[in-house]
N, C-alpha and C. Protein backbone atom coordinates (compact mmCIF):
# COMPACT_ATOMS: atom_id res chain seq x y z
N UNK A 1 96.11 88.82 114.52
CA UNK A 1 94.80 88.23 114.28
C UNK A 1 94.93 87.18 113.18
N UNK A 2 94.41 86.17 113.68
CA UNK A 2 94.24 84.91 112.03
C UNK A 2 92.89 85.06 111.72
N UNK A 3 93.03 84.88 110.64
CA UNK A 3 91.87 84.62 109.75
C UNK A 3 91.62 82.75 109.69
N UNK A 4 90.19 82.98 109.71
CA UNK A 4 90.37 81.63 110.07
C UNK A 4 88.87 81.01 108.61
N UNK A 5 88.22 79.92 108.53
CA UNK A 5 87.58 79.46 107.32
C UNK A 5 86.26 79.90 108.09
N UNK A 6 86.01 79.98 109.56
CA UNK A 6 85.07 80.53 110.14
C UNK A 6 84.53 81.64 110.07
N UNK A 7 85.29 82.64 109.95
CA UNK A 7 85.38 84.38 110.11
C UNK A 7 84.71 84.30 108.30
N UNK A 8 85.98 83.82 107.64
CA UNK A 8 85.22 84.32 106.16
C UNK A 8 83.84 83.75 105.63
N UNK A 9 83.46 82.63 106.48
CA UNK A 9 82.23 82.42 105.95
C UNK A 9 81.26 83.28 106.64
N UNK A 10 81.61 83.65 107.83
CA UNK A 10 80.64 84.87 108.57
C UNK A 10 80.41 85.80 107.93
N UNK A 11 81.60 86.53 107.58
CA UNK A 11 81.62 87.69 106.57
C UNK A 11 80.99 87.60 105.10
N UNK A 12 80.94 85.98 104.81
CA UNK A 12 80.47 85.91 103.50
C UNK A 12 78.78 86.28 103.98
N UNK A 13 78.37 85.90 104.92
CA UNK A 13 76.47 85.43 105.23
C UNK A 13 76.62 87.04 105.10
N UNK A 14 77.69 87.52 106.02
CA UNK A 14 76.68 89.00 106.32
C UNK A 14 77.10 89.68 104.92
N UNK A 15 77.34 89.49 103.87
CA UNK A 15 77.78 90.10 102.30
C UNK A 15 77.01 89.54 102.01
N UNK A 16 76.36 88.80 102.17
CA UNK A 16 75.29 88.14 101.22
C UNK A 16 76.19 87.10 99.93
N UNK A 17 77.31 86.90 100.48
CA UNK A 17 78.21 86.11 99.05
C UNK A 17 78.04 84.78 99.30
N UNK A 18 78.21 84.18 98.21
CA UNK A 18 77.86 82.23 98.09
C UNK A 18 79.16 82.18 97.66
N UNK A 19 79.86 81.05 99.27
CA UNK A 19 81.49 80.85 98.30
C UNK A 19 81.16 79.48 98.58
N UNK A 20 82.83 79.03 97.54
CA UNK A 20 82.50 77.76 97.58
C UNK A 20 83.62 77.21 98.77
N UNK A 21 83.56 75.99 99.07
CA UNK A 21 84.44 75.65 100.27
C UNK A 21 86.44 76.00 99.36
N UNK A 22 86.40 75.50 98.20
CA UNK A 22 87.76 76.28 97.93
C UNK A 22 88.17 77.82 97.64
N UNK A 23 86.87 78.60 98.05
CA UNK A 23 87.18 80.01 97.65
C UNK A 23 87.24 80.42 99.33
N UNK A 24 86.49 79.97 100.38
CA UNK A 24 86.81 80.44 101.41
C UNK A 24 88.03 79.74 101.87
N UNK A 25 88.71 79.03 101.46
CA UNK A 25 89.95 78.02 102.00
C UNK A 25 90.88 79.11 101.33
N UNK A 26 90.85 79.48 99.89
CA UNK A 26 91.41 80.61 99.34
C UNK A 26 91.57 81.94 100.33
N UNK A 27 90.29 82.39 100.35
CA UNK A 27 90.07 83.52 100.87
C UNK A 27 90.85 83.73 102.20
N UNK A 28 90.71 82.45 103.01
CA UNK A 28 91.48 82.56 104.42
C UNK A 28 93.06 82.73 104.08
N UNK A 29 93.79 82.51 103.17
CA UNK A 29 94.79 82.06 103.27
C UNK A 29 95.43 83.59 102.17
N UNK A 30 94.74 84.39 101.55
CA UNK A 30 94.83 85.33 100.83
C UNK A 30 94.72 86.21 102.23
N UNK A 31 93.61 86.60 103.09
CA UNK A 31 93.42 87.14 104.06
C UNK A 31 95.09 87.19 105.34
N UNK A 32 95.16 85.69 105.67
CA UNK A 32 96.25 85.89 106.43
C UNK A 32 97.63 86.21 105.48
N UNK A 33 97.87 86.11 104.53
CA UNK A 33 99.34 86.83 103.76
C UNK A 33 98.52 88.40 103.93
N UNK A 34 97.59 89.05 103.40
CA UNK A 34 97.87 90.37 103.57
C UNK A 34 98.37 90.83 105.42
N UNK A 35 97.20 90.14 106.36
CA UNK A 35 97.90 90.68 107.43
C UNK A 35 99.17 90.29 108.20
N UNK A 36 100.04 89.73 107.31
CA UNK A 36 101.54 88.79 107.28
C UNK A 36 102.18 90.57 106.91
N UNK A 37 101.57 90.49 105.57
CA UNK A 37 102.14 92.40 104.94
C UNK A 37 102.31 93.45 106.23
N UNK A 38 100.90 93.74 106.82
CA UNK A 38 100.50 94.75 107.12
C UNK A 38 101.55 94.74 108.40
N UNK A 39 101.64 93.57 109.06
CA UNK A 39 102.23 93.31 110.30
C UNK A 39 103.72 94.08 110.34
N UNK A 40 104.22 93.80 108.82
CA UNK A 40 105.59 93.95 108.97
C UNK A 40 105.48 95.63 108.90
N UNK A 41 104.98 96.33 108.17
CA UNK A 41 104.55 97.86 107.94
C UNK A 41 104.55 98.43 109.72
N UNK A 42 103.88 97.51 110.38
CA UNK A 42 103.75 98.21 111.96
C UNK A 42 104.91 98.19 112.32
N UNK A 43 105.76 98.03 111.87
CA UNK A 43 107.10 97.10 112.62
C UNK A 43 108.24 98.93 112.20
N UNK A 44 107.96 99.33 111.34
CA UNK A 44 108.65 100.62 110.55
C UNK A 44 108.57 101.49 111.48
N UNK A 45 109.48 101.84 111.72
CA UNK A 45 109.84 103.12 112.99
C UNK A 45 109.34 104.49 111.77
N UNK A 46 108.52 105.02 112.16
CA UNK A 46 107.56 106.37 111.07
C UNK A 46 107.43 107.62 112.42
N UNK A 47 108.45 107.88 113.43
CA UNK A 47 108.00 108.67 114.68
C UNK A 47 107.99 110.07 113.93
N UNK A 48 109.72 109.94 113.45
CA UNK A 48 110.08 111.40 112.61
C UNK A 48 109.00 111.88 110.80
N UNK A 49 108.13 111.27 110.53
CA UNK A 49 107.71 111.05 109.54
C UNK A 49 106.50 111.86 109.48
N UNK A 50 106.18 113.04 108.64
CA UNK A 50 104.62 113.82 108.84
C UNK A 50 103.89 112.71 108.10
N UNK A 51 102.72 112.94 107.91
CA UNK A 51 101.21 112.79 107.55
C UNK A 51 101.32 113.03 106.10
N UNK A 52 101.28 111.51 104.91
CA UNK A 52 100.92 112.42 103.98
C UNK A 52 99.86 112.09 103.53
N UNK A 53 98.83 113.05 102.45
CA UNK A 53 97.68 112.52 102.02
C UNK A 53 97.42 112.26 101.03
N UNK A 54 98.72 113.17 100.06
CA UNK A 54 98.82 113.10 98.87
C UNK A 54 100.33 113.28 98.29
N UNK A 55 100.60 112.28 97.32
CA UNK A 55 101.99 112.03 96.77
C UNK A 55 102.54 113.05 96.64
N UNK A 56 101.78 113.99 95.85
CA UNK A 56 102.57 115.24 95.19
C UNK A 56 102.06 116.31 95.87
N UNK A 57 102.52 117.60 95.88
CA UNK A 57 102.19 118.62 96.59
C UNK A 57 100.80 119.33 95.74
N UNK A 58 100.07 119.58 96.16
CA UNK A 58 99.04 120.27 95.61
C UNK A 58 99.12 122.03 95.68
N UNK A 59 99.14 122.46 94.35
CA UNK A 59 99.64 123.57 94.57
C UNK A 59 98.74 124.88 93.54
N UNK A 60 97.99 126.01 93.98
CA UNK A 60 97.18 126.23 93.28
C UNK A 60 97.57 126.99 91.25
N UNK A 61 97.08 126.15 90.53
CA UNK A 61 97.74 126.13 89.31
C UNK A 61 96.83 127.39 88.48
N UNK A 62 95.75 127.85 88.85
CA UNK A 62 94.82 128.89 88.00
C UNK A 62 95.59 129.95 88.00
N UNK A 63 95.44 130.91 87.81
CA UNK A 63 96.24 132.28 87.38
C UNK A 63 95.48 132.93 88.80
N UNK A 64 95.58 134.25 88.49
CA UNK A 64 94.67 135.27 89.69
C UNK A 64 93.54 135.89 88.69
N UNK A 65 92.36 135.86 89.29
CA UNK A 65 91.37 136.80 89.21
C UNK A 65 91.36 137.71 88.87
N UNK A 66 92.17 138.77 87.73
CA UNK A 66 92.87 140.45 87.74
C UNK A 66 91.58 140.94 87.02
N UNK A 67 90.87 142.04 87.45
CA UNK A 67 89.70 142.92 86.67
C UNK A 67 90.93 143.71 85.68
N UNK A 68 90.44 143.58 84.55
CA UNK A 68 91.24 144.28 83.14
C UNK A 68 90.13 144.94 82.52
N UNK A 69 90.34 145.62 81.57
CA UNK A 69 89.77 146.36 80.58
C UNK A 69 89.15 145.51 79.67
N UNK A 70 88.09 145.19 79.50
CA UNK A 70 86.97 144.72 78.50
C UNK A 70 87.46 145.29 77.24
N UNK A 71 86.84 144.54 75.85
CA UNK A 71 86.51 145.36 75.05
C UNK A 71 85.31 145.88 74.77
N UNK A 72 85.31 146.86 74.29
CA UNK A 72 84.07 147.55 73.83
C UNK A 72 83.44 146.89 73.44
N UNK A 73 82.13 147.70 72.69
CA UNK A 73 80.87 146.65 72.00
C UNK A 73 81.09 147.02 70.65
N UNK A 74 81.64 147.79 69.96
CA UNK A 74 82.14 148.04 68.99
C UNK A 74 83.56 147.36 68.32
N UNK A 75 84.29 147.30 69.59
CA UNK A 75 85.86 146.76 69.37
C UNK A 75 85.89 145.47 68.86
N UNK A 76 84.81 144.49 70.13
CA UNK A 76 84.11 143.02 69.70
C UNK A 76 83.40 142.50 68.12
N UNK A 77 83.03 143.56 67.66
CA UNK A 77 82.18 143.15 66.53
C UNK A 77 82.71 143.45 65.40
N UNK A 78 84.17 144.38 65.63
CA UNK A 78 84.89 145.18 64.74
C UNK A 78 85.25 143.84 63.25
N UNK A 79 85.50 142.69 63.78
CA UNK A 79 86.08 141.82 63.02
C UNK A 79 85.22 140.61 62.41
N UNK A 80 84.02 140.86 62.33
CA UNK A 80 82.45 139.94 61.30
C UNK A 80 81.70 141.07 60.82
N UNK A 81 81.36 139.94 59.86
CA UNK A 81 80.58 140.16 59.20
C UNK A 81 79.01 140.00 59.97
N UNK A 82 78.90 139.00 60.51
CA UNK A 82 77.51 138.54 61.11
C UNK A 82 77.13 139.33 62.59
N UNK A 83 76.41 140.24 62.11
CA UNK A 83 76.02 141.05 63.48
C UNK A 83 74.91 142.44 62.67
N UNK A 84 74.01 142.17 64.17
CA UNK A 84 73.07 142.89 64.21
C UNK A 84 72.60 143.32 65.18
N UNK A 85 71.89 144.26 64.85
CA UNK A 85 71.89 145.86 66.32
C UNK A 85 72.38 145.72 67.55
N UNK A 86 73.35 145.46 67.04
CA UNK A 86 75.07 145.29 68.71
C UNK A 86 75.23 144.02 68.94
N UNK A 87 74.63 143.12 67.84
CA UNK A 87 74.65 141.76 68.43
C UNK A 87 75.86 140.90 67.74
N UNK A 88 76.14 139.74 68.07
CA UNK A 88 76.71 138.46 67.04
C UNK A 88 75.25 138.37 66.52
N UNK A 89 75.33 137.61 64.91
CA UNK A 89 74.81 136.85 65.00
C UNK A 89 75.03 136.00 64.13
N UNK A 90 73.79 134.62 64.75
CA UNK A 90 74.20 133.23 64.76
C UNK A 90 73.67 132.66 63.43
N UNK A 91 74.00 131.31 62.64
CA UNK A 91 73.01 130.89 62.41
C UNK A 91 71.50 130.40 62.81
N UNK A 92 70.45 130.38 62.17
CA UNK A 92 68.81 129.91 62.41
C UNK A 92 68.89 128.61 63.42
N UNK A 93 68.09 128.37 64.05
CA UNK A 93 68.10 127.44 64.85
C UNK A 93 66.81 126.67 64.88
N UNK A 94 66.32 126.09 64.61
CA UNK A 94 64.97 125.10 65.02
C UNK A 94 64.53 125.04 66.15
């Protein structure tokens, strides 16, 4: 496919963009080198090659979920000063 000074001004109306005649002369000529790129990419024999989606393997990094032994309500409070009838407590608040 070429890109041509026609196509990008089409594409400009329907973007709503104001180019100027050297940005779409640009634009065409920026347009046909990428699909100059892309062309050669089709060209890569990829038959033997999986699917990837992501560079690195994604792999689950959290620990497990294990139910353990709590501490008490006593054990928790064992180490302040600031506490009242089973509570923390905080400083005053506004």
């Amino acid at each position: 496919m070429k890109i041509n000074k026609e196509l990008v001004k089409k594409v400009a109306k329907i973007a709503r963009l104001t180019l100027s005649e050297q940005e779409v002369k640009q634009f065409s000529e920026d347009f046909n080198d990428i699909l100059q790129d892309f062309s050669k990419l089709k060209k890569i024999n990829t038959d033997n090659v999986e699917p990837s989606f992501d560079p690195i393997a994604i792999q689950n990094v959290l620990r497990l979920d294990n139910v353990e032994r709590c501490l008490s309500n006593s054990d928790a409070l064992s180490n302040t000063k600031s506490k009242e009838n089973g509570f923390f407590k905080g400083p005053k608040t506004i």
